[in-house]
Protein backbone atom coordinates (compact mmCIF):
# COMPACT_ATOMS: atom_id res chain seq x y z
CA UNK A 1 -1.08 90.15 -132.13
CA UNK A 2 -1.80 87.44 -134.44
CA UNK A 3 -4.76 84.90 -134.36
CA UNK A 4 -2.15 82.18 -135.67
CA UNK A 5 1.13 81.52 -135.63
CA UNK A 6 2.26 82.16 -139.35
CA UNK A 7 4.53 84.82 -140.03
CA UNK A 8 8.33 85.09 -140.52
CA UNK A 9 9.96 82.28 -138.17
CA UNK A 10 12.70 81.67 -135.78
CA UNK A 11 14.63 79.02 -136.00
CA UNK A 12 16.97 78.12 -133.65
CA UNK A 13 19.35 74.96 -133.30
CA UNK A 14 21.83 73.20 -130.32
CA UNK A 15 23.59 70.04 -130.48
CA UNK A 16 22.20 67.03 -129.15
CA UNK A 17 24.17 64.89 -127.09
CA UNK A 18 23.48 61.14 -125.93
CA UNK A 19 19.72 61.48 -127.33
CA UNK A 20 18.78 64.40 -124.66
CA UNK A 21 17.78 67.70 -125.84
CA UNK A 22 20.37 70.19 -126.95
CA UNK A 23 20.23 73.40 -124.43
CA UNK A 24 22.73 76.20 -126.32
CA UNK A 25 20.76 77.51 -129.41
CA UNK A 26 21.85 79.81 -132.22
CA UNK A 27 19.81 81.23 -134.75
CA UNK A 28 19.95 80.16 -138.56
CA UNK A 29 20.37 82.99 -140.60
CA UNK A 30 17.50 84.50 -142.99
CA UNK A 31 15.59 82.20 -144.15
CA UNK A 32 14.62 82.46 -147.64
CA UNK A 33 10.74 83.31 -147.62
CA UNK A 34 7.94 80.28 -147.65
CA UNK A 35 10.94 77.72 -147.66
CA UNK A 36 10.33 76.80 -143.51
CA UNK A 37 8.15 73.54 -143.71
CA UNK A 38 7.14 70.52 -141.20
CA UNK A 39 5.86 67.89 -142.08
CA UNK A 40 4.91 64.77 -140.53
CA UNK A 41 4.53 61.10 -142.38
CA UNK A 42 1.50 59.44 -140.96
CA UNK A 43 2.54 56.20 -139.06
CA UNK A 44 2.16 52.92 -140.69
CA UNK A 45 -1.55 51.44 -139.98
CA UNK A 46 -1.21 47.48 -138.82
CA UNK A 47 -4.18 45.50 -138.98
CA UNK A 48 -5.32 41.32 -137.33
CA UNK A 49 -7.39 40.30 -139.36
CA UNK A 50 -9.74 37.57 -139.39
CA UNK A 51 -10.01 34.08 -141.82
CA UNK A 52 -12.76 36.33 -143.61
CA UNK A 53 -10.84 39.63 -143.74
CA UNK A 54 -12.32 41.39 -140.98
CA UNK A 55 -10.62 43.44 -138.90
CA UNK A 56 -9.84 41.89 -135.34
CA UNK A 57 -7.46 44.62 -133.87
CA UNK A 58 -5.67 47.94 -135.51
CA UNK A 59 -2.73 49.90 -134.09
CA UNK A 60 -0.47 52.95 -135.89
CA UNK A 61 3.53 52.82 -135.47
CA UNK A 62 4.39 56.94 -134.38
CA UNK A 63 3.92 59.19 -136.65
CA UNK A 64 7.73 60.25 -138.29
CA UNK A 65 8.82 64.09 -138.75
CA UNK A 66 10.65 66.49 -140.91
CA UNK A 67 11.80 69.57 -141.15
CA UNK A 68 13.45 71.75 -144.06
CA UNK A 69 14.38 75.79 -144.71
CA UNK A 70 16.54 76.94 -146.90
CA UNK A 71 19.27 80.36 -145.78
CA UNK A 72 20.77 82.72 -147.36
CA UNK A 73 24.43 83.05 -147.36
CA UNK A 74 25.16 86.69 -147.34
CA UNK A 75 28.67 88.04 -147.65
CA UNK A 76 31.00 86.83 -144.58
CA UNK A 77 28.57 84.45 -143.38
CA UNK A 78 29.43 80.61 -142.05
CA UNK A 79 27.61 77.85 -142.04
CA UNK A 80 25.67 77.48 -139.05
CA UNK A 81 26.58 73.51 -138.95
CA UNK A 82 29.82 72.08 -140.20
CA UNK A 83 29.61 69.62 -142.89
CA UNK A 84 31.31 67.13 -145.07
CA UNK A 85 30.00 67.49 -148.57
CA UNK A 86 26.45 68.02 -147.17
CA UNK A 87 26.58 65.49 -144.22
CA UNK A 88 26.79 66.34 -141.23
CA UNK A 89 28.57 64.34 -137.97
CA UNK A 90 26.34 63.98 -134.90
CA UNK A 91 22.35 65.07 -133.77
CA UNK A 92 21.18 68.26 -133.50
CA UNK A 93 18.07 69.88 -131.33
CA UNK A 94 15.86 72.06 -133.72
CA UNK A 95 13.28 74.48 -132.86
CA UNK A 96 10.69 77.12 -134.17
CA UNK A 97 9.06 80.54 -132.83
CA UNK A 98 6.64 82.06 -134.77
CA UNK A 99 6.85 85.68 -135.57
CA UNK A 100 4.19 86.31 -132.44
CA UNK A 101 5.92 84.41 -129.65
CA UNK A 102 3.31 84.31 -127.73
CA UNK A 103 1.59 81.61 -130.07
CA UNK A 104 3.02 78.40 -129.72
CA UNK A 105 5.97 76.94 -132.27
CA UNK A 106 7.36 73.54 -131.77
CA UNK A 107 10.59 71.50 -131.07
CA UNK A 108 12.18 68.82 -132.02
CA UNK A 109 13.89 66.96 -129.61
CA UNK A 110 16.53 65.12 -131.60
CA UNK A 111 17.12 65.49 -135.63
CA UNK A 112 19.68 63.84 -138.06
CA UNK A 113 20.43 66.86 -140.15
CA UNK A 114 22.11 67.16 -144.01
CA UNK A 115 22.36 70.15 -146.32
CA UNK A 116 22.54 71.07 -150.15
CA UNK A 117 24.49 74.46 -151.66
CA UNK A 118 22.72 75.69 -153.90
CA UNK A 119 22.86 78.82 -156.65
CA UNK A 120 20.86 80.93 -159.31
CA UNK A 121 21.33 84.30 -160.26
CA UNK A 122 17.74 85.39 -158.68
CA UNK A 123 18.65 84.86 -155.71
CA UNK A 124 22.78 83.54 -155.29
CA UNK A 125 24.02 81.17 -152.98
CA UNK A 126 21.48 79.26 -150.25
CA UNK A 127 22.12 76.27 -148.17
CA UNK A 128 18.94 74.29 -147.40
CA UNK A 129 18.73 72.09 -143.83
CA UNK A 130 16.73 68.87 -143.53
CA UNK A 131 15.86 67.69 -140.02
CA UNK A 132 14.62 63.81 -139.55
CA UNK A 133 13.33 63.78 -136.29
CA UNK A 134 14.71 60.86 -134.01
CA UNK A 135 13.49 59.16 -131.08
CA UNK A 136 14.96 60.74 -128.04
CA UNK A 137 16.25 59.00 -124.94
CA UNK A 138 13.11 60.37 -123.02
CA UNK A 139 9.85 62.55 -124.18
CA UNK A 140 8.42 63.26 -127.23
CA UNK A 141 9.85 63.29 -131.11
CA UNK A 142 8.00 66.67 -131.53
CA UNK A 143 6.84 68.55 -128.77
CA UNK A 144 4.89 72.44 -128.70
CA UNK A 145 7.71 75.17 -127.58
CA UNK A 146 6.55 78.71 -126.72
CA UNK A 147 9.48 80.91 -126.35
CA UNK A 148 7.91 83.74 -123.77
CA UNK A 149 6.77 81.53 -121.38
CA UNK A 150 9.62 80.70 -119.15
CA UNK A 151 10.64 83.23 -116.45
CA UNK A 152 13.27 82.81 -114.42
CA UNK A 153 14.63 84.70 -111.13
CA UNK A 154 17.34 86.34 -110.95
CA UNK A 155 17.95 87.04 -114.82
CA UNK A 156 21.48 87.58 -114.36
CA UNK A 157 24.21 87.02 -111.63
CA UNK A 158 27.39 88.57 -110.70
CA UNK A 159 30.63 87.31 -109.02
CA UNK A 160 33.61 88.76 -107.46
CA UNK A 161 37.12 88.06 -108.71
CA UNK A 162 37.19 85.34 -105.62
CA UNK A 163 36.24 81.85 -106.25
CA UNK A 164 32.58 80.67 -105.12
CA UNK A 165 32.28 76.99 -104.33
CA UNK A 166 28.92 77.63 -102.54
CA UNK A 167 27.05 79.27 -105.71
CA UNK A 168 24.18 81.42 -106.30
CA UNK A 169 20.54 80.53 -107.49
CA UNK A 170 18.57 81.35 -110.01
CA UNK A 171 14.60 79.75 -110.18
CA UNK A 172 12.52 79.05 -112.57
CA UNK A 173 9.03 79.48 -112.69
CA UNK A 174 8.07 77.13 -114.64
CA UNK A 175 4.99 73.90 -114.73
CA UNK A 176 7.30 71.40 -114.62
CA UNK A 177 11.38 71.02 -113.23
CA UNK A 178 13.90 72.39 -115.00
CA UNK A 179 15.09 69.88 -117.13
CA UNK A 180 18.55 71.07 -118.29
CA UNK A 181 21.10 73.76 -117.35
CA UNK A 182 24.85 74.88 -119.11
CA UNK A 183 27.24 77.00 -119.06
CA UNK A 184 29.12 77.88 -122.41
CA UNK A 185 32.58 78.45 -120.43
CA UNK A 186 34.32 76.18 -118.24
CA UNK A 187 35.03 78.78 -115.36
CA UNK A 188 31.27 78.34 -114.22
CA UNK A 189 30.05 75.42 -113.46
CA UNK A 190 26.23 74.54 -113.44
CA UNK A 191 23.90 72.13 -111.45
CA UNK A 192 20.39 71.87 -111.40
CA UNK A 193 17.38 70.07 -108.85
CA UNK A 194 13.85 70.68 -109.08
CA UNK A 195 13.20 74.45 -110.46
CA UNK A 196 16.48 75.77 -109.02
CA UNK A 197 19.71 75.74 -110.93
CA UNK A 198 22.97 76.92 -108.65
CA UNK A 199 26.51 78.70 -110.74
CA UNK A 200 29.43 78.49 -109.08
CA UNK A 201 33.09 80.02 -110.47
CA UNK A 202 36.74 79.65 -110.39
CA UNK A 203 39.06 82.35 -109.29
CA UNK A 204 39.80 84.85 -111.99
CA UNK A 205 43.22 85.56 -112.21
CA UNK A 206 42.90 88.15 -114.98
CA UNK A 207 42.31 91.47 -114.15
CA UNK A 208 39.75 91.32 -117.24
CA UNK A 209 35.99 90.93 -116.43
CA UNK A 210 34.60 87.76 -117.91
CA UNK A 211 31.30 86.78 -118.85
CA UNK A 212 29.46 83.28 -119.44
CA UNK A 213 25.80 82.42 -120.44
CA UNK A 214 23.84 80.45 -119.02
CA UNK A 215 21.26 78.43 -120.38
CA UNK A 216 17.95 76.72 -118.67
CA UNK A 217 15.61 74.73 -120.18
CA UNK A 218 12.18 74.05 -118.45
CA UNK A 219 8.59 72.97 -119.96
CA UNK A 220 10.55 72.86 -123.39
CA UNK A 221 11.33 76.26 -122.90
CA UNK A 222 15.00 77.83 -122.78
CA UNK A 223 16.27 81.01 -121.13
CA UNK A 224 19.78 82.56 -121.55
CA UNK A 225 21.40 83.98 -118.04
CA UNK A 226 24.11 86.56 -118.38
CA UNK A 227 26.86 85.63 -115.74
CA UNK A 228 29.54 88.17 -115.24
CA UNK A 229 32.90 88.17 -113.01
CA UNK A 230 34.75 90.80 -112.07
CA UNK A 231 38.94 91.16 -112.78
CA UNK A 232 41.30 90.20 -110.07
């Protein structure tokens, strides 16, 4: 186990909606080696000073963030984020797990996000991302994110082909309340109140099994819960 958290990254990314915290990451292919960089711009320093030039008062404005890697596009790959000549239409959610998940990576809560094609005949064809952090509607800009911390109970659920209006649970065990909760298909919907988030489903009518994920977000951490339903 590492002492720190260098090493080959994860990163992981989920649209952002209304300045909250995206909750349904995908991974960003390969990323080209010693390309994944934060940095953060030191907020501006204001000063009140006196007739004589000393200094009455000080405060910083917040520090600002960024975030860059570069991919690389190997055969039949897509771009992770649709574009329009490199920009890109609405906020994304960003985030980072170091090769040792048990160290702690970051996220960022809310990014505006561009990208550049590039080529050479080293290496062929990579996009690189840019993330400028943004305020979000609540919380932190940049905030620690440790992937194998959250735990949740049950880790999956399963339904009959009947519809269930009344739901079952799943908890999380986490510090703090679980913060957000989705479902990536329409058939089951999700709520959520204090550390408990309750699925329910609509009828299938297809004698195919179906499946939906789940995702939960607590203490900036995010889980994925297989749902399954059986065929009528």
């Amino acid at each position: 186990m590492a002492k720190v958290s260098w090493g080959k990254p994860i990163v992981e990314i989920a649209p952002s909606t209304s300045g909250a915290p995206g909750t349904v990451f995908t991974a960003l292919p390969e990323i080209v080696e010693n390309t994944a960089l934060l940095t953060t711009t030191k907020g501006e320093k204001l000063e009140a000073k006196g007739e004589g030039g000393e200094v009455i008062d000080s405060k910083y404005k917040a520090n600002s963030y960024m975030f860059e890697c570069e991919v690389y596009v190997k055969k039949g790959d897509s771009k992770p984020i649709e574009d329009t000549d490199g920009v890109i239409v609405g906020d994304y959610t960003v985030r980072l797990t170091p090769e040792d998940d048990t160290q702690a990576g970051w996220i960022i809560a809310v990014a505006r996000v561009s990208v550049e094609e590039t080529w050479s005949s080293a290496i062929g064809k990579k996009w690189k991302y840019t993330f400028d952090a943004l305020k979000p509607a609540t919380g932190k800009m940049l905030d620690d994110y440790t992937k194998s911390a959250l735990v949740v109970d049950p880790v999956s659920l399963s339904f009959t082909a009947a519809a269930d209006t009344v739901g079952k649970t799943i908890t999380a065990t986490s510090t703090g309340d679980v913060t957000a909760a989705s479902s990536d298909e329409d058939w089951a919907t999700v709520t959520y109140a204090g550390k408990v988030v309750t699925v329910k489903v609509e009828a299938n009518l297809n004698t195919d099994a179906r499946t939906a994920n789940v995702s939960i977000t607590a203490d900036n951490k995010t889980v994925n819960v297989v749902v399954t339903q059986e065929g009528a």
